[in-house]
N, C-alpha and C. Protein backbone atom coordinates (compact mmCIF):
# COMPACT_ATOMS: atom_id res chain seq x y z
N UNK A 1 103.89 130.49 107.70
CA UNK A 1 104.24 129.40 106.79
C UNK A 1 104.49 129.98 105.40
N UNK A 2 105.32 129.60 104.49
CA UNK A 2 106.01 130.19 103.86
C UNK A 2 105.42 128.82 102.42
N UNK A 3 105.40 129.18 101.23
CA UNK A 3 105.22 128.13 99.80
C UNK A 3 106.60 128.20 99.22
N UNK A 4 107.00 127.09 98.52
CA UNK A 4 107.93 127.29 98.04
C UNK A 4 108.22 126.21 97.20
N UNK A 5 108.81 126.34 95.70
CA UNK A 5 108.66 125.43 94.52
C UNK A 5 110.14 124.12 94.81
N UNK A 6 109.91 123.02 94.67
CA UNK A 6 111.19 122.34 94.96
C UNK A 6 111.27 121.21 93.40
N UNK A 7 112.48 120.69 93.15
CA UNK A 7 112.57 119.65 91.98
C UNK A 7 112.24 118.67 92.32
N UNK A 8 112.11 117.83 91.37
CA UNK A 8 111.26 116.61 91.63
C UNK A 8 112.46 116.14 92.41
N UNK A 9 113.97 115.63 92.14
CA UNK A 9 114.45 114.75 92.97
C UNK A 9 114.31 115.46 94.47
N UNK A 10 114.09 116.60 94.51
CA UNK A 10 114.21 116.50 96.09
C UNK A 10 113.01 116.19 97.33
N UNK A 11 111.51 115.78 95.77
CA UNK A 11 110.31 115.89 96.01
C UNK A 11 110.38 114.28 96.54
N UNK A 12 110.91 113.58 95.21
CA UNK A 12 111.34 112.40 96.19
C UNK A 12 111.64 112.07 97.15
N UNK A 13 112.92 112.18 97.76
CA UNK A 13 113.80 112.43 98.39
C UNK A 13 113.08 112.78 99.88
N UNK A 14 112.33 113.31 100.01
CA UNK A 14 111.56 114.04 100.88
C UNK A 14 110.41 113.20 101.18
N UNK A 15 109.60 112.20 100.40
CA UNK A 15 108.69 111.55 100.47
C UNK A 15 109.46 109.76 100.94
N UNK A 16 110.93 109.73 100.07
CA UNK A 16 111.85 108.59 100.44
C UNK A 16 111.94 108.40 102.23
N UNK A 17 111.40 109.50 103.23
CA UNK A 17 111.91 109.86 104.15
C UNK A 17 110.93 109.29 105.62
N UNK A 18 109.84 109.72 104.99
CA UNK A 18 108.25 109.79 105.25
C UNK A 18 108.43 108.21 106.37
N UNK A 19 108.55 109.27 108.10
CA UNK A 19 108.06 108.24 109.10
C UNK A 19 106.76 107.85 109.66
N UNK A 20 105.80 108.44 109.17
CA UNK A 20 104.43 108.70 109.24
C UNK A 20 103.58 109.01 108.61
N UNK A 21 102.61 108.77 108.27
CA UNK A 21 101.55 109.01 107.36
C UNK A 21 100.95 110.37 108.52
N UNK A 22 100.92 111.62 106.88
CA UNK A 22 100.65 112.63 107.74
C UNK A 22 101.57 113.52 108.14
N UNK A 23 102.71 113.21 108.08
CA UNK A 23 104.34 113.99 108.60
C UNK A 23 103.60 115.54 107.75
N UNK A 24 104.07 116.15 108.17
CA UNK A 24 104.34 117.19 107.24
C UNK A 24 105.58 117.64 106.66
N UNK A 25 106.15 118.33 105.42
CA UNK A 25 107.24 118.82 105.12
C UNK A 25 108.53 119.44 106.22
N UNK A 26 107.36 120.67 106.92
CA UNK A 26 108.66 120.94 108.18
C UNK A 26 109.05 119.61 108.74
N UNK A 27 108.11 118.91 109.09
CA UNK A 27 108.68 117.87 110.33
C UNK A 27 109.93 117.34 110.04
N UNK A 28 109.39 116.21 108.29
CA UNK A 28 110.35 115.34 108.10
C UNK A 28 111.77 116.35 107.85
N UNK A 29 111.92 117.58 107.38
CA UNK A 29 112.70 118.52 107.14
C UNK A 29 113.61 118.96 108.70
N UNK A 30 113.25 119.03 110.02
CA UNK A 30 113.43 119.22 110.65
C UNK A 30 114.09 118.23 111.18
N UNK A 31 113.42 117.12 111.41
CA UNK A 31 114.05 115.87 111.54
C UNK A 31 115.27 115.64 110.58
N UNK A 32 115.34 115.74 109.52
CA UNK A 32 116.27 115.50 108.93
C UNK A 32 117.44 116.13 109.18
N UNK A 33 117.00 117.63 108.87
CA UNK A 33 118.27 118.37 109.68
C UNK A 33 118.75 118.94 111.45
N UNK A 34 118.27 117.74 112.38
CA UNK A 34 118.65 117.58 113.68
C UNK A 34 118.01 119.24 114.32
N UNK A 35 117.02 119.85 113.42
CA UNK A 35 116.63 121.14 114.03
C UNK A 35 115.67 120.78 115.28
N UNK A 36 115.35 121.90 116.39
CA UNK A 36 114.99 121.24 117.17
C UNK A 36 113.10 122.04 116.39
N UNK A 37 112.06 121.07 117.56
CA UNK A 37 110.84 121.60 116.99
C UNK A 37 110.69 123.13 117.13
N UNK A 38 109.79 123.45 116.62
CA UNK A 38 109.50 125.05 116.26
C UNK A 38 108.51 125.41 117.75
N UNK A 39 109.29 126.38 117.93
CA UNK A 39 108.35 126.73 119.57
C UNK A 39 108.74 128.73 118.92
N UNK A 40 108.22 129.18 120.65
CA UNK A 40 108.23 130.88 120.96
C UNK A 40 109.39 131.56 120.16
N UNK A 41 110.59 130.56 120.63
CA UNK A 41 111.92 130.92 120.57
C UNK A 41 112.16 131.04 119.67
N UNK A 42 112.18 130.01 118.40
CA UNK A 42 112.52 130.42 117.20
C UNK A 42 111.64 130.18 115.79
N UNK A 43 111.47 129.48 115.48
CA UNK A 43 110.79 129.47 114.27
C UNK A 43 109.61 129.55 114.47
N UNK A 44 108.13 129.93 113.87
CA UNK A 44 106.76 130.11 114.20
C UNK A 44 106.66 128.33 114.07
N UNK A 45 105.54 128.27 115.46
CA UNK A 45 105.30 127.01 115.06
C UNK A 45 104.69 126.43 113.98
N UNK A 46 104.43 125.09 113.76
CA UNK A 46 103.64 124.31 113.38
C UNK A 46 101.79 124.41 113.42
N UNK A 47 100.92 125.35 113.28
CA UNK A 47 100.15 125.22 113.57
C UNK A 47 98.98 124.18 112.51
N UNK A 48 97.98 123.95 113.31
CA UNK A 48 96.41 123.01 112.60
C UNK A 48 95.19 123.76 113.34
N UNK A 49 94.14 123.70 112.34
CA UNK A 49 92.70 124.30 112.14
C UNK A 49 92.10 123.08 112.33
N UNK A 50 91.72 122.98 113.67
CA UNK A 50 90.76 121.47 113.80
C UNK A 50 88.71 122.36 113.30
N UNK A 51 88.20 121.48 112.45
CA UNK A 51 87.48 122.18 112.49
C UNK A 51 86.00 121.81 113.01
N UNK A 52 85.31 122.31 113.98
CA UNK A 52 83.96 121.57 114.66
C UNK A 52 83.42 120.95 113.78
N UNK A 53 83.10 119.58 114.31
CA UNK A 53 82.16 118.71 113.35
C UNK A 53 80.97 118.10 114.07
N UNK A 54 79.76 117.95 113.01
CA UNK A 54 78.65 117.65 114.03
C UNK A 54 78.44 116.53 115.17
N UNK A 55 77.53 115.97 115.51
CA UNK A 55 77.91 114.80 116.50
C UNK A 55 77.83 113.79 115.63
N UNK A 56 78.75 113.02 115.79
CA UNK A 56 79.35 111.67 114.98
C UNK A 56 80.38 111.61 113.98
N UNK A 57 80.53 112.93 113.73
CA UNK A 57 81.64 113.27 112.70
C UNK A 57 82.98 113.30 113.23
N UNK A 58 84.08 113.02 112.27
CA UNK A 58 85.35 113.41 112.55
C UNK A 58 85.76 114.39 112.91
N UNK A 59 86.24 115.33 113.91
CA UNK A 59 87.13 116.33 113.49
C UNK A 59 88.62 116.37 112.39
N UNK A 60 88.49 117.57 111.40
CA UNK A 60 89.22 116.85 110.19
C UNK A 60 90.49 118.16 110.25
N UNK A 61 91.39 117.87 110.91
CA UNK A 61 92.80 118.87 111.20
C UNK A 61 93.25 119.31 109.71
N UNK A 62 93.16 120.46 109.51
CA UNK A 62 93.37 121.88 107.85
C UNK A 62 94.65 121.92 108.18
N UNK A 63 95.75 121.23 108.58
CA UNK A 63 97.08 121.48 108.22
C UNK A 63 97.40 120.68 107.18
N UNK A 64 97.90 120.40 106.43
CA UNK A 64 97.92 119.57 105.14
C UNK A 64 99.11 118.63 105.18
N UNK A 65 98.87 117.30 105.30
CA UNK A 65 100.12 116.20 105.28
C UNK A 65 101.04 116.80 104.02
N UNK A 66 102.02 115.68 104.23
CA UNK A 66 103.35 116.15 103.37
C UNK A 66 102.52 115.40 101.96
N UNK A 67 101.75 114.85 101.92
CA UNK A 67 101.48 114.72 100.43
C UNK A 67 100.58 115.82 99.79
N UNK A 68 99.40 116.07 100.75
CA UNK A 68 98.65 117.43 100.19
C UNK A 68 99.49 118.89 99.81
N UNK A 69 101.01 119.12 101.12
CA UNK A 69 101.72 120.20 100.81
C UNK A 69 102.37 120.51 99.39
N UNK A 70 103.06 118.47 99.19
CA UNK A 70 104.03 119.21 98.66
C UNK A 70 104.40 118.27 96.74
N UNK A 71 102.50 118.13 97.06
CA UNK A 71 102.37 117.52 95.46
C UNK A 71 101.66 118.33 94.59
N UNK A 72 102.21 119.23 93.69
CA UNK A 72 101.52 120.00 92.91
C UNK A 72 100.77 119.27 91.76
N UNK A 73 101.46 117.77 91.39
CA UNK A 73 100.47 117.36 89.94
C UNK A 73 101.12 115.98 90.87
N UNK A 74 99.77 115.14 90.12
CA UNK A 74 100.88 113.74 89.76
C UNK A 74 101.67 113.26 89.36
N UNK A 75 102.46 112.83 90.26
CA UNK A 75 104.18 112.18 89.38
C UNK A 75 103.58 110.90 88.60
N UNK A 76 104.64 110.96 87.64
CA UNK A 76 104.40 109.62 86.40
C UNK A 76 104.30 108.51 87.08
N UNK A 77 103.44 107.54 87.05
CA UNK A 77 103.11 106.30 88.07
C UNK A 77 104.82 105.33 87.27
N UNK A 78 105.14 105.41 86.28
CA UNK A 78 106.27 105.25 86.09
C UNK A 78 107.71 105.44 86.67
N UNK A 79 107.41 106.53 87.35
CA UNK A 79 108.83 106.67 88.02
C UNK A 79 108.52 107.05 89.64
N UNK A 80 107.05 106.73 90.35
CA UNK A 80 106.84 107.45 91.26
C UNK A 80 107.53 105.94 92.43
N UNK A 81 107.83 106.34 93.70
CA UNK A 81 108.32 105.48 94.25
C UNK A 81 107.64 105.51 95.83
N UNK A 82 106.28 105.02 96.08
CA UNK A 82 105.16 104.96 97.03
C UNK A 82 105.95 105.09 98.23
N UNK A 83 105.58 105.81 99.52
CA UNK A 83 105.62 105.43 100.92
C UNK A 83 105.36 103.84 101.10
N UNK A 84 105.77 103.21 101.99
CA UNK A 84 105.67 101.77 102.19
C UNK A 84 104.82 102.29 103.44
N UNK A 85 103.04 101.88 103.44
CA UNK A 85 102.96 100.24 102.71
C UNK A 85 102.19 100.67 101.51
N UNK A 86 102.32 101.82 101.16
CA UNK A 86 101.20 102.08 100.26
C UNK A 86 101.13 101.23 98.80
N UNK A 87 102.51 100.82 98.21
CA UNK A 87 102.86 100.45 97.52
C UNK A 87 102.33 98.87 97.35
N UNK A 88 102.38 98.25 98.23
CA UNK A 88 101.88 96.60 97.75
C UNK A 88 100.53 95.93 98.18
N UNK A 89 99.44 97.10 97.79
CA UNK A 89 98.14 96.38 97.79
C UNK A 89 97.10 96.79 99.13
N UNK A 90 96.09 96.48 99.11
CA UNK A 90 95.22 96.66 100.21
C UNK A 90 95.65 95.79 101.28
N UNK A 91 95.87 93.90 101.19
CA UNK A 91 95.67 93.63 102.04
C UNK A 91 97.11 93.77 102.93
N UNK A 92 98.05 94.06 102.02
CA UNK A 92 99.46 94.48 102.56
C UNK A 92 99.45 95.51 103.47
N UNK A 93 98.46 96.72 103.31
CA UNK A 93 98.03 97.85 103.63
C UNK A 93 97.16 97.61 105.08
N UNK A 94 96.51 96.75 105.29
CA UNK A 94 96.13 96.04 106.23
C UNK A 94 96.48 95.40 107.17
N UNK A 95 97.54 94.65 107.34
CA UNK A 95 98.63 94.31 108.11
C UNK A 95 99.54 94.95 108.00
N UNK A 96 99.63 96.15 108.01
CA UNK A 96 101.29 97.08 107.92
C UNK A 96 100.85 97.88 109.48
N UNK A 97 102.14 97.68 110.29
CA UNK A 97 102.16 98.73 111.50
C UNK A 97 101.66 100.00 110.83
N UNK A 98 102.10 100.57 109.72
CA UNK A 98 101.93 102.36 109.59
C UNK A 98 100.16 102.29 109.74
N UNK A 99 99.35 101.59 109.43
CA UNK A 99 98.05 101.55 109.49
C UNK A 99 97.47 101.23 110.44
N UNK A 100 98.04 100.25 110.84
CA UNK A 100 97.43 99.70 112.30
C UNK A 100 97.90 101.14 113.41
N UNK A 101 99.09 101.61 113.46
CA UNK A 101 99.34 102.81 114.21
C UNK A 101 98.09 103.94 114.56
N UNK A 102 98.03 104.20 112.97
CA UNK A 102 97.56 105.39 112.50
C UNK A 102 96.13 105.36 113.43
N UNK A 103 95.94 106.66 114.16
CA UNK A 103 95.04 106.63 114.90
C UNK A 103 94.10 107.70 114.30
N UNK A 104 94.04 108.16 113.47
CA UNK A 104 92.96 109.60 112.13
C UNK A 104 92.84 108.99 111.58
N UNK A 105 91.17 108.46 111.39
CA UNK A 105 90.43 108.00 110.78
C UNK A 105 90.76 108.42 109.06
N UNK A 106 90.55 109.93 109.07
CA UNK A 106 90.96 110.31 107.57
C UNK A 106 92.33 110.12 107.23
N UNK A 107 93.14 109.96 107.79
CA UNK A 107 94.52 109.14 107.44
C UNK A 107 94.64 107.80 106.76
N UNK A 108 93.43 107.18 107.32
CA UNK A 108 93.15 105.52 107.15
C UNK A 108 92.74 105.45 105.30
N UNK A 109 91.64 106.56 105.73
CA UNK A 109 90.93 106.63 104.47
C UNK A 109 91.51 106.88 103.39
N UNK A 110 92.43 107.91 103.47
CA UNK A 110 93.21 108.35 102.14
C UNK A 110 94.26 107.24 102.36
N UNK A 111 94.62 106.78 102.94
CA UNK A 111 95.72 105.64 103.00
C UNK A 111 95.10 104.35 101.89
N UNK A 112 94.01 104.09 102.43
CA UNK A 112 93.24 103.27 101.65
C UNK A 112 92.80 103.69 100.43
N UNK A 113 92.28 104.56 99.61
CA UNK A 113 92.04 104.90 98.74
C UNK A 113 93.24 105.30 97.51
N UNK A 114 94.09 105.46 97.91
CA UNK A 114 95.57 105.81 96.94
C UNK A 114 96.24 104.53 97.12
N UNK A 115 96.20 103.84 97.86
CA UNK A 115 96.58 101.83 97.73
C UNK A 115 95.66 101.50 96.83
N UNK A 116 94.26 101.96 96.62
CA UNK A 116 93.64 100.66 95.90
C UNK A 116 93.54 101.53 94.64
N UNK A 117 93.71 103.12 94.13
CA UNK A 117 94.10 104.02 93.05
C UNK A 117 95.33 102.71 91.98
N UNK A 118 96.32 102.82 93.08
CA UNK A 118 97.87 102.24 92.43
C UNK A 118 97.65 100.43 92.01
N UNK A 119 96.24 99.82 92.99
CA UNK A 119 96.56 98.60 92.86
C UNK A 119 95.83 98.32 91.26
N UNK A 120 94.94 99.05 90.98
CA UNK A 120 93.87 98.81 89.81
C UNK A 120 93.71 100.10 89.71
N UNK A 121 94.14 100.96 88.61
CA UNK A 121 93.89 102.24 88.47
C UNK A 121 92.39 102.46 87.34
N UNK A 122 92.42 101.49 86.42
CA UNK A 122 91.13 101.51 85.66
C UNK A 122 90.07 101.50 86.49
N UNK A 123 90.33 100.15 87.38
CA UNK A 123 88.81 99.85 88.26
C UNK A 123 89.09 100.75 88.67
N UNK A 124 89.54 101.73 89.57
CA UNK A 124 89.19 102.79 90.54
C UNK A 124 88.68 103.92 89.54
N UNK A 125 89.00 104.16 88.56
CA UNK A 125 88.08 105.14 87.95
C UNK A 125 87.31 105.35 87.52
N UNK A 126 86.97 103.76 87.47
CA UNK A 126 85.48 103.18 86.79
C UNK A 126 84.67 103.56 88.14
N UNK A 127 85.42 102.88 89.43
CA UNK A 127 84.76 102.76 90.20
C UNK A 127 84.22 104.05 90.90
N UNK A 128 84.74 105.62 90.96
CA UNK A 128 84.74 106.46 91.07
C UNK A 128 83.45 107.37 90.70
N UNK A 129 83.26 106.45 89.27
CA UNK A 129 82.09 107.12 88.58
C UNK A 129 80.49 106.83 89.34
N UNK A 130 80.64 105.36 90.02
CA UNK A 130 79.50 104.85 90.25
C UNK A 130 79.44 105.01 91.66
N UNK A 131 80.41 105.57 92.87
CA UNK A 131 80.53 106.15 93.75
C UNK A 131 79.55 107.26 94.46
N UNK A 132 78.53 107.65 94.40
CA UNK A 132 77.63 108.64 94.39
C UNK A 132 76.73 109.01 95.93
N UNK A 133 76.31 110.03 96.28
CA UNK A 133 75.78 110.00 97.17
C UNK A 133 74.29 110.40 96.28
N UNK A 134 73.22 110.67 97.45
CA UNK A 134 71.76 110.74 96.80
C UNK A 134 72.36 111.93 96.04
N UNK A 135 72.60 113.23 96.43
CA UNK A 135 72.18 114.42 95.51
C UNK A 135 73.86 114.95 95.19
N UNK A 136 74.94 114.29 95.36
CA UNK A 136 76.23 114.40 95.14
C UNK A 136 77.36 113.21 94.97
N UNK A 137 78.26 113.34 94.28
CA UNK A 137 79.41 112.57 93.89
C UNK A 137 80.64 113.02 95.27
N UNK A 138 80.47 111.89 95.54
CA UNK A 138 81.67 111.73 96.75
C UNK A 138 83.28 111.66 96.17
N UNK A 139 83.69 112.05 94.92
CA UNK A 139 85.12 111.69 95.01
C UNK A 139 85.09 111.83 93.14
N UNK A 140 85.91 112.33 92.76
CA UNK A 140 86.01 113.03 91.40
C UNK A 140 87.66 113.93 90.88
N UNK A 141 87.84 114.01 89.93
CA UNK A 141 89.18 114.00 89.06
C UNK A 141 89.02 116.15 89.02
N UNK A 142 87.35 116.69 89.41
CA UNK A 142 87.69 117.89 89.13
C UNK A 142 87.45 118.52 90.67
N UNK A 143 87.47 119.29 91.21
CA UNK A 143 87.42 119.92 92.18
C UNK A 143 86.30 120.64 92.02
N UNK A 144 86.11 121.71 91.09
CA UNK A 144 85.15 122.71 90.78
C UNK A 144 84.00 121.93 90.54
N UNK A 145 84.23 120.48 89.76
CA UNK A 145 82.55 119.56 89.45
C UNK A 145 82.34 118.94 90.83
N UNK A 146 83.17 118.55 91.60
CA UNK A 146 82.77 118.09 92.94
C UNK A 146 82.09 119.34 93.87
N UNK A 147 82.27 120.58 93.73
CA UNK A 147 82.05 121.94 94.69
C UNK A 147 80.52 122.10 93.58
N UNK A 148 80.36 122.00 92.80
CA UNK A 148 79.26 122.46 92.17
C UNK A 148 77.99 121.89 92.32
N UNK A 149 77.22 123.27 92.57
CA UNK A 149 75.94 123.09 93.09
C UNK A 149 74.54 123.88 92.86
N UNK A 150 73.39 123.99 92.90
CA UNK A 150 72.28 124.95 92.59
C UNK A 150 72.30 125.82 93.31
N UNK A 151 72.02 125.95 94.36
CA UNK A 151 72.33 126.83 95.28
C UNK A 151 73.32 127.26 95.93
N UNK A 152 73.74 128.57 96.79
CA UNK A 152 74.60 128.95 97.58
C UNK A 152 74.63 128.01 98.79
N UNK A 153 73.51 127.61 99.10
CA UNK A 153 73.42 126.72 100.68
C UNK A 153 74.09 125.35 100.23
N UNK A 154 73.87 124.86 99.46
CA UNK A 154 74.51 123.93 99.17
C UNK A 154 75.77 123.73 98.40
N UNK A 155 76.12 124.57 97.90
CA UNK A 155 77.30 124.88 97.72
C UNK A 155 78.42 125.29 99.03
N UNK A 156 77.83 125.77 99.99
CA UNK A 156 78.42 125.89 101.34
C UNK A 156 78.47 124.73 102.10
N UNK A 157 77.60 123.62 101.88
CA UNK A 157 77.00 122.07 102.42
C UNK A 157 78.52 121.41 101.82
N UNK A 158 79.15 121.80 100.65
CA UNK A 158 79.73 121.06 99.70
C UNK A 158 80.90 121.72 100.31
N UNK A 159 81.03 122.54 100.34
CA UNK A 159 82.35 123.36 100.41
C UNK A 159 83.20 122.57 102.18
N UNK A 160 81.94 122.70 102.89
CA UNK A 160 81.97 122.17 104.11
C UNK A 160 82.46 120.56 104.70
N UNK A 161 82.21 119.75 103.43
CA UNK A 161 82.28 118.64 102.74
C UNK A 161 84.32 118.27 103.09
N UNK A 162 85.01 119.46 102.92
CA UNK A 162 86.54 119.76 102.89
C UNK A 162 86.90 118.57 101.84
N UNK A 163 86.65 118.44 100.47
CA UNK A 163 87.26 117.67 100.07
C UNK A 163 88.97 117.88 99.44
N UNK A 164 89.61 116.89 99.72
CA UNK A 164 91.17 117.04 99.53
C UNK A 164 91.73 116.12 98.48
N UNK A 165 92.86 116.40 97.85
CA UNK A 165 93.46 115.91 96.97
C UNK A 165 94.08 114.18 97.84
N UNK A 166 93.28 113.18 97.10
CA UNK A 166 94.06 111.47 97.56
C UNK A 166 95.43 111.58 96.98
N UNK A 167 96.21 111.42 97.87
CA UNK A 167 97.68 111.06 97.59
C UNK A 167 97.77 110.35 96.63
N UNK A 168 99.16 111.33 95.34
CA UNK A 168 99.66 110.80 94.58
C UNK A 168 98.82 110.29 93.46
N UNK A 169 96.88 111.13 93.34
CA UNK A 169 96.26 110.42 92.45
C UNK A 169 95.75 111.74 91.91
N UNK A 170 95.30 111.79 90.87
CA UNK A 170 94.48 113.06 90.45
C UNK A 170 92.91 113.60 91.01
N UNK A 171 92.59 112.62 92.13
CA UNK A 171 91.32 112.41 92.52
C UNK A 171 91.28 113.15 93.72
N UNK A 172 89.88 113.77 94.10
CA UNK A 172 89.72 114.45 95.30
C UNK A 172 88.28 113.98 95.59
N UNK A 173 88.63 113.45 97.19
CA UNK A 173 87.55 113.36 97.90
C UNK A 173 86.94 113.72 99.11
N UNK A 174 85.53 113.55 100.03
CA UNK A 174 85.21 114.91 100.73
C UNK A 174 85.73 113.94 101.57
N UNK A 175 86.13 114.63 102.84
CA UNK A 175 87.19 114.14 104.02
C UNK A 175 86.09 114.49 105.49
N UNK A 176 85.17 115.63 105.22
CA UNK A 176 84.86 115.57 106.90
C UNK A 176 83.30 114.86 106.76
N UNK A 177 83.48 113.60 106.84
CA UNK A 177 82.56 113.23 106.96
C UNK A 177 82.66 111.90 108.20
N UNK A 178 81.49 111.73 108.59
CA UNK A 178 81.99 110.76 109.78
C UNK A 178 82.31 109.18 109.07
N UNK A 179 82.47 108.58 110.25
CA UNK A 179 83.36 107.03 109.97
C UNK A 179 82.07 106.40 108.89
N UNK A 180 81.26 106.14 109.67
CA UNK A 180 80.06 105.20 108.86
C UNK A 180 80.04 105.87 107.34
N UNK A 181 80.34 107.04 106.94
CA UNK A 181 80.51 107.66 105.98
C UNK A 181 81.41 107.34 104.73
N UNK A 182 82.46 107.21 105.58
CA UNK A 182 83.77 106.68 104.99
C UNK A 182 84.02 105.32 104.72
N UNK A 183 83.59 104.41 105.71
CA UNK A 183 83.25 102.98 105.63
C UNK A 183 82.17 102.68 104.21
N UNK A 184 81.27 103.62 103.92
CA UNK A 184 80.10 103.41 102.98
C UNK A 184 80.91 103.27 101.37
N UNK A 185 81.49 104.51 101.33
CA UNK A 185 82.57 105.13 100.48
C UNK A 185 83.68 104.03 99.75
N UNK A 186 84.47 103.52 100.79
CA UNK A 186 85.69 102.53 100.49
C UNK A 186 84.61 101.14 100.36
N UNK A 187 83.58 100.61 100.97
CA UNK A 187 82.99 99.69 100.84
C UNK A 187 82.65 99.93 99.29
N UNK A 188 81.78 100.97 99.01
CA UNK A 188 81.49 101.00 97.37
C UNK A 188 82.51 101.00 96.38
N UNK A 189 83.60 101.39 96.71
CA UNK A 189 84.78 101.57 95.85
C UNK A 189 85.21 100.27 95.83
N UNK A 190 85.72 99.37 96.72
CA UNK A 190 85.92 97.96 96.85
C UNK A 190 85.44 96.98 96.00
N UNK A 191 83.93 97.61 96.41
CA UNK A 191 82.62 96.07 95.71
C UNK A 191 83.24 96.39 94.11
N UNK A 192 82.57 97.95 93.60
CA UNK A 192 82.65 98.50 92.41
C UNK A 192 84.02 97.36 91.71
N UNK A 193 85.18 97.82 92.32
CA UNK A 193 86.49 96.79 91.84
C UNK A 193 86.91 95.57 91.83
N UNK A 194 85.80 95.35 92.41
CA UNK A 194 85.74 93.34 92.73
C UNK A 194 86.78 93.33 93.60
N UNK A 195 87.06 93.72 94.71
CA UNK A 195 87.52 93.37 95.82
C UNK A 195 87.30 91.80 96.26
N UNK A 196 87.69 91.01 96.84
CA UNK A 196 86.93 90.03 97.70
C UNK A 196 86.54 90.04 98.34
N UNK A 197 85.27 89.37 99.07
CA UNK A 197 84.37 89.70 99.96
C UNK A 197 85.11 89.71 101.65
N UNK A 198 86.05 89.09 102.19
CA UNK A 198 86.67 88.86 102.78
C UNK A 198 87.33 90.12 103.43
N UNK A 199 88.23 90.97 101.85
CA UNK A 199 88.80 92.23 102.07
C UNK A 199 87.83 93.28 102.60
N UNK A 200 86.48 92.86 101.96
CA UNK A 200 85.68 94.42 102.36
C UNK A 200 84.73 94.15 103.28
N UNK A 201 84.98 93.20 104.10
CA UNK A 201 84.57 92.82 105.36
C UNK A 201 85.56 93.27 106.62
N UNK A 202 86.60 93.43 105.75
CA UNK A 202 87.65 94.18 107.07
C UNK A 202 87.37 95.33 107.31
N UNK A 203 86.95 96.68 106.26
CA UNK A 203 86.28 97.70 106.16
C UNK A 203 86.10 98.22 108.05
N UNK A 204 84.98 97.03 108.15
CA UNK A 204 84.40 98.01 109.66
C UNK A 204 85.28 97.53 111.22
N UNK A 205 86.33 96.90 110.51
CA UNK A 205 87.39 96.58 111.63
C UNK A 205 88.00 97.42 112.06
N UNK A 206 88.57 97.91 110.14
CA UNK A 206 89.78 98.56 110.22
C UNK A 206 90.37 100.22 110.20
N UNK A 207 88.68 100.90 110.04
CA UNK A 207 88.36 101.93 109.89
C UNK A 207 86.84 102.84 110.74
């Protein structure tokens, strides 16, 4: 796999495209240009790092969706132009096939969390703050203050944590954690924003 710097219109352009939450760059790229998938024959494939998780946990696939690949900063919420359904709200986000599809739990999650970033960006950063686990912060604007820790063991506890950049927001949160985990997480973020009680009752439906 190869890095490589692209302009914003084509960053668009590329996200304008997006049949799946999760696509990656080759795919939608491939697709686009009628290439066939990457096998023996010609191009190295596509590979993912599923990585063992304890019992009850997710397994959380280290190939990086087309938003983790191929967003170096946040685009200006001014000119940025969302994947649909991300764009019109939680409960829009809720009744949209791309969600109901989506069968990765951590797909759901970051799906949900960068909808309710765009729907109320104050509350979510308010809400961010008060987000907390007993001896760690679940979700934070720095990477290095989220990884930081007293010890090496727990700093490896943290590291292990895989937290990833939420689409299209400046925020990173830990991803391998199991469902009841994640449900706890978006439930606190919800209440924190005055959600309605209604919406964050869908929580253990919909995730």
């Amino acid at each position: 796999m190869k890095n490589i710097e692209i302009e914003d219109d084509l960053y668009k352009y590329i996200l304008a495209n997006i049949e799946a939450f999760g696509e990656t760059p080759s795919q939608i790229l491939r697709r686009l240009l009628s290439l066939p998938n990457a096998s023996a024959g010609n191009a190295p494939p596509i590979t993912s790092s599923v990585t063992p998780s304890a019992p009850g946990q997710e397994a959380v696939n280290d190939e990086p969706s087309v938003f983790e690949a191929i967003t170096p900063k946040v685009p200006d919420r001014a000119n940025i132009s969302l994947p649909e359904p991300l764009a019109h709200g939680v409960n829009a986000l809720f009744d949209s096939e791309v969600f109901k599809t989506e069968a990765v739990v951590t797909n759901k999650f970051m799906m949900l969390l960068a909808t309710m970033y765009y729907e109320n960006t104050n509350a979510f950063e308010d809400a961010a703050d008060k987000t907390k686990g007993r001896t760690r912060d679940y979700l934070g604007q720095n990477l290095n203050a989220l990884l930081a820790a007293d010890s090496e063991e727990e700093q490896n506890l943290f590291k292990a944590s895989k937290p990833r950049n939420i689409p299209h927001t400046p925020f990173w949160v830990i991803t391998n954690a199991n469902t009841g985990r994640k449900r706890i997480i978006i439930t606190q973020m919800m209440s924190s924003m005055g959600y309605p009680h209604y919406l964050i009752e869908r929580i253990k439906e919909e995730i």
